[in-house]
N, C-alpha and C. Protein backbone atom coordinates (compact mmCIF):
# COMPACT_ATOMS: atom_id res chain seq x y z
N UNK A 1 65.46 48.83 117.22
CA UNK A 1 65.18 48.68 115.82
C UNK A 1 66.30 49.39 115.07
N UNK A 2 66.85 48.67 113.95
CA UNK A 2 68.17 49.55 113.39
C UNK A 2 67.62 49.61 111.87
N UNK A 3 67.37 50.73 111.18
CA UNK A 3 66.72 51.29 109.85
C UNK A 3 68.04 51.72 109.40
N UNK A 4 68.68 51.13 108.30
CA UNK A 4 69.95 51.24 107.37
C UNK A 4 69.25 52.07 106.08
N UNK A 5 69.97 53.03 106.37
CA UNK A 5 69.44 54.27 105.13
C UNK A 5 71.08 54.77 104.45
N UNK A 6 70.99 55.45 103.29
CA UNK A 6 71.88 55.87 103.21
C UNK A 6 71.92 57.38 103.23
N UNK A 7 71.01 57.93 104.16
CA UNK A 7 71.08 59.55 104.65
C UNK A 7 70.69 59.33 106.39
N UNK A 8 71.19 58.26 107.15
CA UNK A 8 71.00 58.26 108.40
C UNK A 8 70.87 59.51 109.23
N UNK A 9 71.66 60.74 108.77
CA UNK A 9 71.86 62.20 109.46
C UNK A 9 70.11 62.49 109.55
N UNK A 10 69.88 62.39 108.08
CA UNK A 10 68.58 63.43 107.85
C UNK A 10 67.42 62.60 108.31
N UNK A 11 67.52 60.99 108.19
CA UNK A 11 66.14 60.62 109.24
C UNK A 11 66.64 60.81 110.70
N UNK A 12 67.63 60.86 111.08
CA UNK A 12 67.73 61.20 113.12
C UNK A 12 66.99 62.74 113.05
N UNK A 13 67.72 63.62 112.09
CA UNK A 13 66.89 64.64 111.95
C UNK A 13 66.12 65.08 112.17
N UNK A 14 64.92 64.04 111.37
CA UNK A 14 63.47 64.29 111.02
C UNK A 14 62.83 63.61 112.27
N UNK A 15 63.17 62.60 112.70
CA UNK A 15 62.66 62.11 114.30
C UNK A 15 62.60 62.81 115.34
N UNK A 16 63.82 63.73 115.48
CA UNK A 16 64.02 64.32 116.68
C UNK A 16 63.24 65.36 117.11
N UNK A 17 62.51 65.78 116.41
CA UNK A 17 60.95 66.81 116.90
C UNK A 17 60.44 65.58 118.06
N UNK A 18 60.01 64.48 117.17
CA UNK A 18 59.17 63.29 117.96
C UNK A 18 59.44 63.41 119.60
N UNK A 19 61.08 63.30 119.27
CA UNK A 19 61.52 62.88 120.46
C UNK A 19 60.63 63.72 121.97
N UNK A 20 60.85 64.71 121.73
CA UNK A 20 60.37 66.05 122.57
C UNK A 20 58.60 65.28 122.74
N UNK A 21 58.27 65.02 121.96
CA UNK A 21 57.03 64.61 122.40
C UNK A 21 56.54 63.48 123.10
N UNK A 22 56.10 63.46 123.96
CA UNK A 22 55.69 62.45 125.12
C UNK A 22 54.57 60.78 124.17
N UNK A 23 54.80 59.98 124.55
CA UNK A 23 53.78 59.12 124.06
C UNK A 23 53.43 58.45 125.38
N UNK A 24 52.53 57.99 125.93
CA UNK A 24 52.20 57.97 127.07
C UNK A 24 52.92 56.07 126.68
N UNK A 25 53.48 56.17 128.08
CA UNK A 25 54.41 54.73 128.57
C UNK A 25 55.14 54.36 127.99
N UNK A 26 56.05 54.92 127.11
CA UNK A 26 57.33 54.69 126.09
C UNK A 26 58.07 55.67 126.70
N UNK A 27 59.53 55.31 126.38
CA UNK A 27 60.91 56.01 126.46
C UNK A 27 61.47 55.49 124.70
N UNK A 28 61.84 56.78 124.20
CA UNK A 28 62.17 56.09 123.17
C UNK A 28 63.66 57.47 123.14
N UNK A 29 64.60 56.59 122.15
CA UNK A 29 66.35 57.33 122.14
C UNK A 29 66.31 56.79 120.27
N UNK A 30 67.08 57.87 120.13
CA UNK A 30 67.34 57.40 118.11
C UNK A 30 69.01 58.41 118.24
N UNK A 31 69.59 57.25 117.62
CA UNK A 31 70.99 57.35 117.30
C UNK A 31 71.09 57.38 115.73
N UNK A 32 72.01 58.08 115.44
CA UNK A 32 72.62 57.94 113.99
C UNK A 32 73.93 57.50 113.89
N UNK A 33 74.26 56.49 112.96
CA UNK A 33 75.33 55.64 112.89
C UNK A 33 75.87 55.47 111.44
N UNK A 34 76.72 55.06 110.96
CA UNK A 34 76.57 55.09 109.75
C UNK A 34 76.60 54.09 109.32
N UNK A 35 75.62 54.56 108.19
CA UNK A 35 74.72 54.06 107.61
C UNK A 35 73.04 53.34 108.20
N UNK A 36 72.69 53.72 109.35
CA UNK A 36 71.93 53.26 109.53
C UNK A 36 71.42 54.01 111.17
N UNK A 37 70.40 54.18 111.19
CA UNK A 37 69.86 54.66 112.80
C UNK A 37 69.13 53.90 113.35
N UNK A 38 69.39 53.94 114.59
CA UNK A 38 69.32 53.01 115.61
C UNK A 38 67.73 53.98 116.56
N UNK A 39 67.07 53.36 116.41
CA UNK A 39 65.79 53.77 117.45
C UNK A 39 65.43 52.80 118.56
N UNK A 40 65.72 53.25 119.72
CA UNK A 40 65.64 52.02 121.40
C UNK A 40 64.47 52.61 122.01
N UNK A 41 63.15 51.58 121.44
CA UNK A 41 61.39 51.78 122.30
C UNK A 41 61.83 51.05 123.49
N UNK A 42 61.12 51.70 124.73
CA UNK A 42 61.06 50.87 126.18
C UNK A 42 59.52 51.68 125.79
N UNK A 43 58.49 49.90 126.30
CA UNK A 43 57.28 50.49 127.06
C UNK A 43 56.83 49.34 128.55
N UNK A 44 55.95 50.17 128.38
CA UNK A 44 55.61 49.61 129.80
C UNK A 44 54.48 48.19 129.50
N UNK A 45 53.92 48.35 128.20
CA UNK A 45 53.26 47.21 127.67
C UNK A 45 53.31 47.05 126.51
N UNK A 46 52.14 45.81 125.76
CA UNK A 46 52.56 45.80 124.09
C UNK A 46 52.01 46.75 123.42
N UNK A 47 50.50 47.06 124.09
CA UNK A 47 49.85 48.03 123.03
C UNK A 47 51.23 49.44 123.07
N UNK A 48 51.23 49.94 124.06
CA UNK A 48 52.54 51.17 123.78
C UNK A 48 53.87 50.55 123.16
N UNK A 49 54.17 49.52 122.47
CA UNK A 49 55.25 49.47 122.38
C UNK A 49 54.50 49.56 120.95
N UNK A 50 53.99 48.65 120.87
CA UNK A 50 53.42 48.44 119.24
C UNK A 50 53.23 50.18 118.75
N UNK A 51 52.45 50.85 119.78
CA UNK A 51 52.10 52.26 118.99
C UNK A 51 53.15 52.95 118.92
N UNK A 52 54.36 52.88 119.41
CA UNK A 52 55.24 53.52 119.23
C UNK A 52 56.14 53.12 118.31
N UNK A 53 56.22 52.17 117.69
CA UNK A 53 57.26 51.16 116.76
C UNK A 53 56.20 51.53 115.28
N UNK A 54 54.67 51.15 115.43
CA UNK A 54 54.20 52.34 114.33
C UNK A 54 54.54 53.36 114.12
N UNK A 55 54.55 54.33 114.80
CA UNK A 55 54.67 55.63 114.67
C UNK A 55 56.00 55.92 114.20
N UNK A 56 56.98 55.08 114.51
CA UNK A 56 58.41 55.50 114.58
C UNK A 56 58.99 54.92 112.69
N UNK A 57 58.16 53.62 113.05
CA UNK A 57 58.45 53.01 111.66
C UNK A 57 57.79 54.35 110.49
N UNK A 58 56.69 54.68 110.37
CA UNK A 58 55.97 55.20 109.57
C UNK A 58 56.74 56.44 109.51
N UNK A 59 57.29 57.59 110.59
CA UNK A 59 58.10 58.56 110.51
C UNK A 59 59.19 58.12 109.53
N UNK A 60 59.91 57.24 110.04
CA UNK A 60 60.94 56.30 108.93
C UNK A 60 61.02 56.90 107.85
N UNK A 61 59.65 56.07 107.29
CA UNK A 61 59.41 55.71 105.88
C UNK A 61 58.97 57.56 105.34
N UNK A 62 58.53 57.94 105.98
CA UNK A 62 58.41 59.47 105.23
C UNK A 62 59.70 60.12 105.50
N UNK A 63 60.55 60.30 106.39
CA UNK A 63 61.72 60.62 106.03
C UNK A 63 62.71 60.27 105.07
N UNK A 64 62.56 59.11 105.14
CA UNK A 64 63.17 58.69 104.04
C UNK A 64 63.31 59.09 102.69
N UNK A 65 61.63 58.91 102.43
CA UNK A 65 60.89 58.95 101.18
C UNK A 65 61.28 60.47 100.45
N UNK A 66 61.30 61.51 101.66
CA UNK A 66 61.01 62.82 101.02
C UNK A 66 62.31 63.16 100.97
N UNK A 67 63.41 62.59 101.99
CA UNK A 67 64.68 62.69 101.35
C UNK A 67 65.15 62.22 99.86
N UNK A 68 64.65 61.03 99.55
CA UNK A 68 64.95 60.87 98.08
C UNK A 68 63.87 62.01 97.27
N UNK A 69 63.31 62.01 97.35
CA UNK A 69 62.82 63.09 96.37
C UNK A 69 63.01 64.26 96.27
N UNK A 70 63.64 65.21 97.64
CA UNK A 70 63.93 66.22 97.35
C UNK A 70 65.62 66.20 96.98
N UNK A 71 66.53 64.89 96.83
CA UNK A 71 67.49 64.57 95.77
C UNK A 71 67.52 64.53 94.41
N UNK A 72 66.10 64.18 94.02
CA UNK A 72 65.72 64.04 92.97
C UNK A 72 65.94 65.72 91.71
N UNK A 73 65.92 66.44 93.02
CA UNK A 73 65.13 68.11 92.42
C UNK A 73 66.63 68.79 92.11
């Protein structure tokens, strides 16, 4: 999945706690590139892939989010 942001640093950032954490039957890797980070789910089925592509998407979107706002300040 490749999420084009224009603070790619600070969402790899904000993911990389995740990383450390286990989701049962996923391997997941997040790159920062510019302009955009790159997150690579492997699961072993759909329900784990799906829960992990939630989880990852939704981290996303709050990284994101709170990066623009604490720009805002």
């Amino acid at each position: 999945m490749i999420v084009r942001t224009e603070r790619p640093e600070v969402v790899a950032g904000a993911l990389s706690p995740e990383l450390a954490e286990h989701i049962p039957r996923t391997k997941v890797s997040v790159e920062s590139r510019a302009g955009e980070v790159a997150i690579v789910i492997e699961a072993d089925d759909q329900a784990a892939l799906r829960a992990a592509l939630n989880s990852y998407i939704r981290w996303t979107n709050v990284a994101e989010e709170t990066a623009k706002e604490a720009g805002r300040r």
